[in-house]
Protein backbone atom coordinates (compact mmCIF):
# COMPACT_ATOMS: atom_id res chain seq x y z
CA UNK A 1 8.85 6.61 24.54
CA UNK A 2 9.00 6.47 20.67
CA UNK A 3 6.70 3.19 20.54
CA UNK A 4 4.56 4.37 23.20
CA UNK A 5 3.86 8.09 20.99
CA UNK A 6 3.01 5.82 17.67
CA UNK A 7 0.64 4.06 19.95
CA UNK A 8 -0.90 7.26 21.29
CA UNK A 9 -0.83 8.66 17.31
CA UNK A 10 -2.10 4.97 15.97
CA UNK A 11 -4.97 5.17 18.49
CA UNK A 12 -6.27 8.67 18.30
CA UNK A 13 -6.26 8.20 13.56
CA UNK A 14 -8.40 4.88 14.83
CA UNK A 15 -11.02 6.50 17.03
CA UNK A 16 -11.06 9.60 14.29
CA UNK A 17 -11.96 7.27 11.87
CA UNK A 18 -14.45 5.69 13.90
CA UNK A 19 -16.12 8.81 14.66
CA UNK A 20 -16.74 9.72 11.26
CA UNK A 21 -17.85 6.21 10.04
CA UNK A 22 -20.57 6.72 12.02
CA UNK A 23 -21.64 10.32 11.31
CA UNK A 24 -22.54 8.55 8.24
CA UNK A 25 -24.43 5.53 9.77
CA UNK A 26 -21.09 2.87 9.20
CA UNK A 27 -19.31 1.59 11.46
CA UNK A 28 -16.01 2.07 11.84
CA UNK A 29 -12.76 -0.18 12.00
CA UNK A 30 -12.46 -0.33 15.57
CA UNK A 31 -16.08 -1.75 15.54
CA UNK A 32 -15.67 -4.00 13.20
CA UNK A 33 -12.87 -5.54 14.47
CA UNK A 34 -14.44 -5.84 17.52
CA UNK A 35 -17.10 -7.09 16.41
CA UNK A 36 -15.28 -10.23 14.44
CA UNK A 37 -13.88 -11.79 18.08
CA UNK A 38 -17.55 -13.56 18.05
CA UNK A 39 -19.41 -12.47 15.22
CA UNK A 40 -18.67 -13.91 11.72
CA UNK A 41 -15.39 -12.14 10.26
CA UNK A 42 -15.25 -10.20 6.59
CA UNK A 43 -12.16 -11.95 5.73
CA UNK A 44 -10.57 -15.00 7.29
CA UNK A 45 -7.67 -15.36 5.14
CA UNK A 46 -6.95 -11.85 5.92
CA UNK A 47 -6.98 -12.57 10.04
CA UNK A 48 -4.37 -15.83 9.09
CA UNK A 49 -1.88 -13.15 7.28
CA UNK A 50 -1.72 -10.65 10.34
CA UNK A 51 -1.37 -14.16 12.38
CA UNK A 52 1.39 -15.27 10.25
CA UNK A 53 3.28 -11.91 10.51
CA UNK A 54 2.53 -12.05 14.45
CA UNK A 55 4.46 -15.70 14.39
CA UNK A 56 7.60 -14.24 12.92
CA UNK A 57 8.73 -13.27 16.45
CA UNK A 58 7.74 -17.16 17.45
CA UNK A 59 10.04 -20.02 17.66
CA UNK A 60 8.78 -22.91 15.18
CA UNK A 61 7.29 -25.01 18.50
CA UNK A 62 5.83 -21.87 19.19
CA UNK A 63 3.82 -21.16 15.65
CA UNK A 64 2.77 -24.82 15.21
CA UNK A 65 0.73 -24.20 19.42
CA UNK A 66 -0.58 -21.23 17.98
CA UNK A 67 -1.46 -22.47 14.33
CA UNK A 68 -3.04 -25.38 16.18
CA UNK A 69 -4.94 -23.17 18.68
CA UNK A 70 -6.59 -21.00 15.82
CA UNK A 71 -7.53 -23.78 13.69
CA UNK A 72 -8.91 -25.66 16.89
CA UNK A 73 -11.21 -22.06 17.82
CA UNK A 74 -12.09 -21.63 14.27
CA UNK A 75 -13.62 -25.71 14.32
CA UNK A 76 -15.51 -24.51 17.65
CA UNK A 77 -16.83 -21.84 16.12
CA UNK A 78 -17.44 -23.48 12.57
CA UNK A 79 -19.31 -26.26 14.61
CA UNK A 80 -21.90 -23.62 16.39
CA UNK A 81 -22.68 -22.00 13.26
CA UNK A 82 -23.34 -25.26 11.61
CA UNK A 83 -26.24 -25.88 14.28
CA UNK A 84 -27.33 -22.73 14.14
CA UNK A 85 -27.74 -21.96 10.65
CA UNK A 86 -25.11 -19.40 10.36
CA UNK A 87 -22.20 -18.56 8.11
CA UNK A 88 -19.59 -20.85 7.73
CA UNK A 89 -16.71 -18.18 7.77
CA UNK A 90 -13.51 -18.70 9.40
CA UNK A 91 -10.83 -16.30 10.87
CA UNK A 92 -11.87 -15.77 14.59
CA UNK A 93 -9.11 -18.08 16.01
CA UNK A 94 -6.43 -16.45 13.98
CA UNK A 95 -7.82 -13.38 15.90
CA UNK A 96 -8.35 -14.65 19.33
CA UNK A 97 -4.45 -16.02 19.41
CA UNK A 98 -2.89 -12.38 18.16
CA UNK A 99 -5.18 -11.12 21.22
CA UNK A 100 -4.23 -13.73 23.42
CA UNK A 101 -0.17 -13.50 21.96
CA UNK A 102 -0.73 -9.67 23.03
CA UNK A 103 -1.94 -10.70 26.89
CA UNK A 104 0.89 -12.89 27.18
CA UNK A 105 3.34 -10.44 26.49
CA UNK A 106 1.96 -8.00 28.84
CA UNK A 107 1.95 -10.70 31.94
CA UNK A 108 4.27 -12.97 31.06
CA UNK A 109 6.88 -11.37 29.26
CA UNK A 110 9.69 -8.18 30.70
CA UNK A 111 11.88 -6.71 28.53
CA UNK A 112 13.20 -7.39 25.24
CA UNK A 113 10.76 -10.19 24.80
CA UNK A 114 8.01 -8.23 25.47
CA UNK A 115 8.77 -5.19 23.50
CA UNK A 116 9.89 -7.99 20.30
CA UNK A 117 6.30 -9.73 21.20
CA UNK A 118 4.22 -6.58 21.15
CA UNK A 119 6.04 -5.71 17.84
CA UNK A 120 4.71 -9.25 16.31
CA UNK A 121 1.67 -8.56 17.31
CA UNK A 122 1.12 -4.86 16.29
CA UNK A 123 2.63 -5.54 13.00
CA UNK A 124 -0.42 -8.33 12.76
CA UNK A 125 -3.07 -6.22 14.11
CA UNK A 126 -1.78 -2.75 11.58
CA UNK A 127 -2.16 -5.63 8.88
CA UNK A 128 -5.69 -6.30 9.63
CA UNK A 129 -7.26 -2.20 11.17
CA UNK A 130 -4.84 -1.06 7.73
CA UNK A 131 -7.25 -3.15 5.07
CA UNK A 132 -10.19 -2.19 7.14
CA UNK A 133 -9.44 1.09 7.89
CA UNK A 134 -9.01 1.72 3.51
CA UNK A 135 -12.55 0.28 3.48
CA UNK A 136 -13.51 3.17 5.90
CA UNK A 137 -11.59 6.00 4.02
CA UNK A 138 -13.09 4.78 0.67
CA UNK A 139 -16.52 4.91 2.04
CA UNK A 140 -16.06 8.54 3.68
CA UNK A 141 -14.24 9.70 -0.36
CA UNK A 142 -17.68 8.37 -1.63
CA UNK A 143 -20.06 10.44 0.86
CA UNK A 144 -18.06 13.63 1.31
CA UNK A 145 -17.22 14.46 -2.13
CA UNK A 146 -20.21 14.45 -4.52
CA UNK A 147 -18.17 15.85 -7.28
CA UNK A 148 -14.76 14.11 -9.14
CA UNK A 149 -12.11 15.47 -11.67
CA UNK A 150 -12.65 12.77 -13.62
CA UNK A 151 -12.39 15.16 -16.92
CA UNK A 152 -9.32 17.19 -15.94
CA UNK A 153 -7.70 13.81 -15.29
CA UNK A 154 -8.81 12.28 -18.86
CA UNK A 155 -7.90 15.69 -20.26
CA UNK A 156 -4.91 16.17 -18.66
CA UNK A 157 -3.90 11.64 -19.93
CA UNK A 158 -3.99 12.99 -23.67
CA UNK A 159 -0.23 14.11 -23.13
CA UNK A 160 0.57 10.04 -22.49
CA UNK A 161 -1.85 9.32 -25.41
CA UNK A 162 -4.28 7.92 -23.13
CA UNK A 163 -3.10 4.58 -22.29
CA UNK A 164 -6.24 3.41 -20.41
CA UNK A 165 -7.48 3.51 -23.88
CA UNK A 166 -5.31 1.81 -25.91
CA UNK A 167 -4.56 -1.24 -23.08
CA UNK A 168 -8.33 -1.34 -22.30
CA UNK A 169 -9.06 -2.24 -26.12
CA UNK A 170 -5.65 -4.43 -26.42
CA UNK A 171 -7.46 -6.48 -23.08
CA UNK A 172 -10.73 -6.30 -24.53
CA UNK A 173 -9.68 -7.98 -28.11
CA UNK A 174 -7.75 -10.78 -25.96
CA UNK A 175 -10.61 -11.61 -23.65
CA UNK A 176 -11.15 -13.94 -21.83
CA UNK A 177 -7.81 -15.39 -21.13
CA UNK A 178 -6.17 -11.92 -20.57
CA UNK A 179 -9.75 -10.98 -18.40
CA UNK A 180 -9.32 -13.90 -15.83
CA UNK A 181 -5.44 -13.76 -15.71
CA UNK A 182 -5.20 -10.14 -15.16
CA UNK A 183 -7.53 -10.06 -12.37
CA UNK A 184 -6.00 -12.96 -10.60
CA UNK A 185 -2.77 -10.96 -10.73
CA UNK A 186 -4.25 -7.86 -9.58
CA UNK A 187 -6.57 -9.84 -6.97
CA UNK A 188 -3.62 -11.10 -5.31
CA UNK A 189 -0.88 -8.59 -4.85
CA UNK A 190 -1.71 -8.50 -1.32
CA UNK A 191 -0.74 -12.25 -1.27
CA UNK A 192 2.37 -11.66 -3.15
CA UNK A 193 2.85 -8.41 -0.70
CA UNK A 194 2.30 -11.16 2.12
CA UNK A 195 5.06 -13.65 1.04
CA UNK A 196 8.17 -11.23 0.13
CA UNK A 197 7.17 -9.74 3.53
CA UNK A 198 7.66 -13.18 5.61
CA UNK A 199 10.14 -13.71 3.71
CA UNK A 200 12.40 -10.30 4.49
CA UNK A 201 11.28 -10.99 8.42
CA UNK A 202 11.94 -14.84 8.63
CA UNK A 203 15.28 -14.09 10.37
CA UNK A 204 13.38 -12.35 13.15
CA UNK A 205 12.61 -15.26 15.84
CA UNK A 206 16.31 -15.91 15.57
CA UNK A 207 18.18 -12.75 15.89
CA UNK A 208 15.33 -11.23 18.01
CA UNK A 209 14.75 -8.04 16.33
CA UNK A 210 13.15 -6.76 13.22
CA UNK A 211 14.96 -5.64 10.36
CA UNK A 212 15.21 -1.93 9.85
CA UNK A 213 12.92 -1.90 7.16
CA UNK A 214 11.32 -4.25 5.43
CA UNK A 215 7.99 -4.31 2.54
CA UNK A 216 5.18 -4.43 5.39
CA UNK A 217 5.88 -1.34 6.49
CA UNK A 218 6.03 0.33 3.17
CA UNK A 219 2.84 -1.29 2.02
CA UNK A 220 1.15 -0.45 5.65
CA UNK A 221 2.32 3.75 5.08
CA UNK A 222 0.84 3.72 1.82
CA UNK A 223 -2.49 2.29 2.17
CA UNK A 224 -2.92 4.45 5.06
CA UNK A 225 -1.60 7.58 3.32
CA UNK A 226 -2.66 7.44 0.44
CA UNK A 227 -6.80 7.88 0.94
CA UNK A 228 -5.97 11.25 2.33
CA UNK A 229 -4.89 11.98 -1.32
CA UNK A 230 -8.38 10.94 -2.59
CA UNK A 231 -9.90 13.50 -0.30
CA UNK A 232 -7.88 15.97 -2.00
CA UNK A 233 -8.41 14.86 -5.64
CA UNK A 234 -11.25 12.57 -5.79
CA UNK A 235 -11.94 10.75 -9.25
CA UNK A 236 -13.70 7.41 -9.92
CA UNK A 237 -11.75 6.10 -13.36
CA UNK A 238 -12.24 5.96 -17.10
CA UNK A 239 -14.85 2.42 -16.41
CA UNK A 240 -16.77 4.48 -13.90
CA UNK A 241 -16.57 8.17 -15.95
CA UNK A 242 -16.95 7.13 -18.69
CA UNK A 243 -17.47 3.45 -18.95
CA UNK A 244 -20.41 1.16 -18.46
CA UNK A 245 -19.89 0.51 -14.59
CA UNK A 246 -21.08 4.06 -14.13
CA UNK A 247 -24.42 3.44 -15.37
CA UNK A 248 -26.69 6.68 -15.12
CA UNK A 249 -24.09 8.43 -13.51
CA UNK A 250 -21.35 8.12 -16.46
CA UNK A 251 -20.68 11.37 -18.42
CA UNK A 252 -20.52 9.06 -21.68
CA UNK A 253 -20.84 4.99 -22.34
CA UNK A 254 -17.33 5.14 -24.74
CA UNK A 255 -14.86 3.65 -22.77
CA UNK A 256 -12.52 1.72 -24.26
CA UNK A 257 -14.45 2.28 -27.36
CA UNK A 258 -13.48 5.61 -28.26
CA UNK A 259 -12.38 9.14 -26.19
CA UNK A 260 -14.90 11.44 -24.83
CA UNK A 261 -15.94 14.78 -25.69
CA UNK A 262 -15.06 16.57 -22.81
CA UNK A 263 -14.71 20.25 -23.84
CA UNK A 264 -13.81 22.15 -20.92
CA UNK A 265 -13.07 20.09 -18.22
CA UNK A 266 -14.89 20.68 -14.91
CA UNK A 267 -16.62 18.94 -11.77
CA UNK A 268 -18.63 16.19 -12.63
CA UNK A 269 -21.97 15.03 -9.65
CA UNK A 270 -21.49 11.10 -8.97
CA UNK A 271 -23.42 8.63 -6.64
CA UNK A 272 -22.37 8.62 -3.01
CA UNK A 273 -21.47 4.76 -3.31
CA UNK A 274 -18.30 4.77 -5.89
CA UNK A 275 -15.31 5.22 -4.35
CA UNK A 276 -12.96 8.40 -5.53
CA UNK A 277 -9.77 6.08 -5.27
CA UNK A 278 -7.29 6.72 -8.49
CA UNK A 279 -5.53 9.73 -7.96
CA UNK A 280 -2.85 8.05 -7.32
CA UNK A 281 -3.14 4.50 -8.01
CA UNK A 282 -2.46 2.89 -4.78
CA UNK A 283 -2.18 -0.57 -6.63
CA UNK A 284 0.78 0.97 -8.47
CA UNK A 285 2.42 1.95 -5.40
CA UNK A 286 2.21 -1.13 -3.68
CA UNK A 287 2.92 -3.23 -6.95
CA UNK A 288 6.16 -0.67 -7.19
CA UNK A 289 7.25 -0.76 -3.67
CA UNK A 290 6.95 -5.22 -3.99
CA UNK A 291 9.20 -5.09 -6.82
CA UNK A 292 11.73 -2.32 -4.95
CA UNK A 293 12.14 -4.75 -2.26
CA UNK A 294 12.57 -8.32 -4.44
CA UNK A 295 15.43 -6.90 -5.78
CA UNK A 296 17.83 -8.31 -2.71
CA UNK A 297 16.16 -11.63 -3.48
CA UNK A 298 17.07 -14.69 -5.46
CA UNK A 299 16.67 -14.26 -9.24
CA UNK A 300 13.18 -16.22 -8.71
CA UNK A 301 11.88 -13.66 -6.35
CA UNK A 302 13.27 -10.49 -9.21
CA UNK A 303 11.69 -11.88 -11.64
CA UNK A 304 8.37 -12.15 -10.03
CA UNK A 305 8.58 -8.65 -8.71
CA UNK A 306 8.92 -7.81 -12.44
CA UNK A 307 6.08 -9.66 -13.70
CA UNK A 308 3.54 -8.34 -10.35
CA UNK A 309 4.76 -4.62 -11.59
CA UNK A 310 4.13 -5.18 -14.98
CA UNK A 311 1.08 -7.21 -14.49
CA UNK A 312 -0.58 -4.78 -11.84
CA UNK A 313 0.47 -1.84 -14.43
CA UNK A 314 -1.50 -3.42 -17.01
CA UNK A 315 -4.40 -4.85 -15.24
CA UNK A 316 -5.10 -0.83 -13.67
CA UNK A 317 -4.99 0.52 -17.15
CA UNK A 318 -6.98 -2.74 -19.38
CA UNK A 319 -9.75 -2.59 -16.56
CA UNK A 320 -10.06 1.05 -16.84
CA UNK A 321 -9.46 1.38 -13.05
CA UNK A 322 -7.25 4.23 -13.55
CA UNK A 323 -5.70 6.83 -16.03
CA UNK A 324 -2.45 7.03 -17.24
CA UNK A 325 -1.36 10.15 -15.05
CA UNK A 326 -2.60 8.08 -11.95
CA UNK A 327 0.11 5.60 -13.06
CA UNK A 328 2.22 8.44 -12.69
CA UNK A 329 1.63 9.61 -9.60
CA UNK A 330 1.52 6.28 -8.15
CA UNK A 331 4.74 5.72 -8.64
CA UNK A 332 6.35 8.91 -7.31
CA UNK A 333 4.10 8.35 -3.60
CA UNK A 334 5.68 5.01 -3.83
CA UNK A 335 9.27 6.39 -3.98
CA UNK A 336 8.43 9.26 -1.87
CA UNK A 337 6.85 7.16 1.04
CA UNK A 338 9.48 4.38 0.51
CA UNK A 339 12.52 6.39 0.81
CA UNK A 340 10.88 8.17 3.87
CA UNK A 341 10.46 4.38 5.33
CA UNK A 342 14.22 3.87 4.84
CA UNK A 343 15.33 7.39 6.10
CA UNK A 344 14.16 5.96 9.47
CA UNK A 345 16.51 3.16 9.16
CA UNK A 346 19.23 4.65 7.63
CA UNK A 347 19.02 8.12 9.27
CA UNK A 348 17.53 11.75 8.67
CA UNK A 349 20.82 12.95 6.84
CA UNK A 350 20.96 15.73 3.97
CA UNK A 351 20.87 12.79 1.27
CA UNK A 352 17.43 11.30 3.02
CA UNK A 353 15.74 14.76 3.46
CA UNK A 354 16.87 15.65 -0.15
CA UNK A 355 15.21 12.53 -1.40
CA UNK A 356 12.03 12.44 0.53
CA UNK A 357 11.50 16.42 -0.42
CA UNK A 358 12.31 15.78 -3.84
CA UNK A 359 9.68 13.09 -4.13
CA UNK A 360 6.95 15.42 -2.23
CA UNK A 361 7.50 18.36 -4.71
CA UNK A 362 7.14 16.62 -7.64
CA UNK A 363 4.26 14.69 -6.49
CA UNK A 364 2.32 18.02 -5.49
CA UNK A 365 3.45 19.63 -8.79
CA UNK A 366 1.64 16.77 -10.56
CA UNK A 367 -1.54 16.99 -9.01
CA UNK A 368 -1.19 21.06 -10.10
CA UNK A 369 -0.80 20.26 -13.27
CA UNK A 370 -3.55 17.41 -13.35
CA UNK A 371 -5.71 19.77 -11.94
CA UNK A 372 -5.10 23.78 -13.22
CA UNK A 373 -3.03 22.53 -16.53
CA UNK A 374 -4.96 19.55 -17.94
CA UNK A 375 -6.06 21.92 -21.27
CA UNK A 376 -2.44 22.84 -21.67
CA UNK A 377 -1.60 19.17 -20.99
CA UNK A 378 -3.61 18.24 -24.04
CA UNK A 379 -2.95 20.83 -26.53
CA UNK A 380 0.91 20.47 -26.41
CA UNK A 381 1.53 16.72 -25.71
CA UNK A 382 4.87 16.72 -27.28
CA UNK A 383 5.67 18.76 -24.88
CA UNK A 384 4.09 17.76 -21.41
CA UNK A 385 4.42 13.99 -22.08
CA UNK A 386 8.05 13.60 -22.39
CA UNK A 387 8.07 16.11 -19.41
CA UNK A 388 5.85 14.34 -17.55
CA UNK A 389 8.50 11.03 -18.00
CA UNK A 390 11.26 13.02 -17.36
CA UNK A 391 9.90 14.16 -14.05
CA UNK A 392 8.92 10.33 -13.13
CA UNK A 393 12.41 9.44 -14.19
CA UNK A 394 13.89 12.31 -12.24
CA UNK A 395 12.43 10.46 -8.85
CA UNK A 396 13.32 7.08 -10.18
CA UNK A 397 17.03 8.11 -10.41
CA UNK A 398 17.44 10.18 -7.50
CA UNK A 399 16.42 7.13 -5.38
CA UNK A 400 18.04 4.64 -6.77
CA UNK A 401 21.69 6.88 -6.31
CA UNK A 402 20.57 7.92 -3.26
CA UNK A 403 19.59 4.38 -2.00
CA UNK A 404 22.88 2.65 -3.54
CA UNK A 405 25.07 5.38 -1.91
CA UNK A 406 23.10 4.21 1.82
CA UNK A 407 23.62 0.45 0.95
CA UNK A 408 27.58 0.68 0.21
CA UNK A 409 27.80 3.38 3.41
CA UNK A 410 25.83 -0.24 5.54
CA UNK A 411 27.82 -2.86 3.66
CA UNK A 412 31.18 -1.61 3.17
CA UNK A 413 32.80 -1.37 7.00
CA UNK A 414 34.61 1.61 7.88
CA UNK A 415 38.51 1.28 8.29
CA UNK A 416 40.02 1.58 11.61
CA UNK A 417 43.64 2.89 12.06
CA UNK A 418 46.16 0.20 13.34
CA UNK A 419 47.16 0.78 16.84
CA UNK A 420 50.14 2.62 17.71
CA UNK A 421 53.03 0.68 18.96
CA UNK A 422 53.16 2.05 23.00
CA UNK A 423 56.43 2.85 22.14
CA UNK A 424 56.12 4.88 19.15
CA UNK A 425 57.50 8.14 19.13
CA UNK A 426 54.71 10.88 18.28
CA UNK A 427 55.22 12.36 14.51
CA UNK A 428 56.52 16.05 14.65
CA UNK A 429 54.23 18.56 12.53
C-alpha cells in the first residue's frame, strides 16, 4: 500500500510537470525520457548511473548479462547512427535494460524478489526523471518569475561580509589552476554523490533489502524539493546580478571587482532564460548531505567528504554562483530534509519531529529575514552575522545530538531479563 501511494504521488508530480513544460512550448521529463528509448539521449553517463544503482539488487553474474546487454544495444545503435549521419551519443542500452529489468520483475518475479527488483529499478529510473525533472523546474523559475531578489539577497550578505566577494577575487588572482580545479570539483559531485551511494547499497544483492537510509535518497529529496524554494524566492547570483554573465540584463558589471550600489533593495526584471536557482544553494546541500553520510566510512572516504564540502563551498562562492546567505540556507534544507530522510528509518518519535521542525523554522525564518530584514541585516552586521552563525550552528548541533542519541538507541542492544528459574518463588511486595 505504502509503495503503491508513492507511485500514485511520484506519477501525478511527473505528469504536473509535464503539463506545464509544455504550456511553455518544452517538453517535459516524461517526454524526454521517452523520447531517449530511440532517439539520441542528453546524457549517457547519466542513463549508466541509474543502471548501476538498478544492479545493486543483481547478483554479480547478473550485472556483468546486463552490463553486456547495454553496451551490446548501445554498439547497435552507435552503428545506425554512424550510417546515417547522426550523433554518436550513447546511453539507450543502459535504458532499455532498467526497462527490460522492470518487465522481468513484473512476469517473472512474485514476492520479495519482485518488490526488491522494482526497488532497483525505481531507485534507477528517480535517478534519471530527478536530473531531468531539475532541468524542467529551472526552466519554469526562468519563465514564471520575471523579477529576482537579487538585491535583498546581496544586501541582506553584508552581515557575512560578503563572501562571494572576497572568494571570487581570492579565485580570480589564482586563476587558472584554481579556475579548472574548482570546476572539476563542482562538475562532479554528482559522481562523487554516485560512488558513496553504491557504496552504502553494495550489501543489497546479498542481504536482499535496502538499507534504511542511505545518500541517494537524500540527494533524490533535495533536488526535487528544493526548486519549489526557487519559486518562492527566485534570484540568479552575484555573476548573473551583478557580474558579466548577465550582460544587458545585470544591474551593474562589478562583480568580484567591487560591491554594488544598491540603495534600497527591490525587484529587479531579468531575461526569461537564467535560471532563479540560489536561494538555497542546492550544491551546498548535496555537497553537505555527501559529507554527512562518509562519515561511517573508512578514513579515505571522511576525508574526501571533507575536501567535496569544502571544495563545493568554495567553488559556489569564487564562481559567483551564489551569495553567502544561500550558503546558509543550504545547509539548514540539507539538515532539515536529511533528518526527515532518517525519521523514516528510525521512526516519527518526539526527538525526530523536534528535529525536522526545528530545521523548518529556522529555514523559513531565514528567508524572512533575507527578504523583509536585508537593510537591517546590513546596517548592524555585528549583530545579524554572528546571529545568523549561531542559528546555522543551532541546526548543526541539534542534529548531530539528536542523530548520535538514534545511532547508540540502533547499536547498543537492549538488555533482556534472565529467565526465572520455574521454580522460583515469586518476590513478596
Amino acid at each position: 500500500m505504502f509503495w503503491s501511494a508513492a507511485g500514485v504521488v511520484t506519477l501525478v508530480f511527473f505528469v504536473a510537470l509535464e503539463i506545464v513544460a509544455r504550456r511553455y512550448g518544452q517538453l517535459g521529463p516524461l517526454t524526454v525520457q521517452a523520447r531517449e528509448v530511440v532517439l539520441v539521449p542528453r546524457s549517457g553517463p547519466l542513463l549508466y548511473a541509474g543502471l548501476a544503482l538498478t544492479m545493486v539488487v543483481l547478483t554479480w553474474r547478473q550485472r556483468a548479462v546486463a552490463l553486456a546487454c547495454a553496451i551490446g544495444i548501445d554498439l547497435v545503435f552507435l552503428l545506425v547512427r554512424l550510417v546515417v549521419g547522426g550523433s554518436l551519443q550513447f546511453g539507450n542500452g543502459a535504458l532499455w535494460v532498467t526497462l527490460g529489468l522492470a518487465v522481468l520483475a513484473v512476469v517473472r518475479r512474485t514476492g520479495a524478489e519482485r518488490l526488491l527488483l522494482l526497488k532497483g529499478v525505481g531507485l534507477g529510473m528517480l535517478l534519471v526523471l530527478g536530473h531531468k525533472t531539475g532541468d524542467t523546474w529551472l526552466l519554469i523559475t526562468s519563465k514564471t518569475r520575471p523579477d529576482v531578489l537579487d538585491p535583498y539577497v546581496a544586501t541582506a550578505d553584508h552581515a557575512l561580509a560578503n563572501p562571494s566577494w572576497l572568494v571570487g577575487q581570492v579565485v580570480e588572482a589564482t586563476n587558472p589552476f584554481s579556475g579548472h580545479f574548482l570546476h572539476l570539483v563542482y562538475g562532479q559531485l554528482p559522481l562523487a554523490a554516485a560512488l558513496v551511494g553504491l557504496y552504502q547499497l553494495r550489501n543489497v544483492a546479498a542481504e536482499r533489502r535496502f538499507p534504511a537510509h542511505h545518500l541517494v535518497r537524500t540527494f533524490l529529496a533535495i533536488g526535487l524539493l528544493g526548486p519549489a524554494i526557487y519559486m518562492i524566492f527566485p534570484v540568479v547570483g552575484p555573476i548573473y546580478a551583478y557580474g558579466a554573465e548577465g550582460g544587458q540584463w545585470a544591474a551593474a558589471n562589478v562583480w568580484p571587482d567591487a560591491l554594488p550600489a544598491i540603495g534600497v533593495p527591490h525587484p529587479i526584471p531579468f531575461d526569461e532564460i537564467t535560471p532563479r536557482n540560489c536561494m538555497p544553494s542546492l550544491h551546498t546541500a548535496w555537497a553537505t548531505s555527501l559529507f554527512i553520510h562518509t562519515r561511517k566510512g573508512s578514513r579515505g572516504m571522511r576525508w574526501a567528504g571533507t575536501f567535496w564540502l569544502v571544495a563545493t563551498l568554495t567553488a559556489t562562492l569564487g564562481f559567483g554562483y551564489h551569495y553567502g546567505v544561500d550558503l546558509v540556507a543550504g545547509v539548514v534544507f540539507a539538515l532539515t530534509i536529511e533528518a526527515a530522510m532518517r525519521a523514516f528509518a528510525h521512526g516519527w518519535d518526539v526527538s525526530a519531529t523536534r528535529l525536522v521542525s526545528y530545521g523548518t523554522v529556522v529555514f523559513t525564518a531565514l528567508l524572512i529575514a533575507y527578504r523583509w530584514l536585508p537593510t537591517e541585516m546590513a546596517a548592524y552586521p555585528w549583530a545579524f552575522g554572528p546571529l545568523l552563525l549561531a542559528l546555522l550552528g543551532s541546526v548543526i548541533a541539534l542534529y548531530a545530538r539528536t542523530t548520535a542519541l538514534w545511532d547508540q538507541a540502533e547499536t547498543v542492544p537492549v538488555s533482556k531479563p534472565a529467565p526465572r528459574p520455574a521454580d522460583a518463588q515469586p518476590e513478596l511486595a
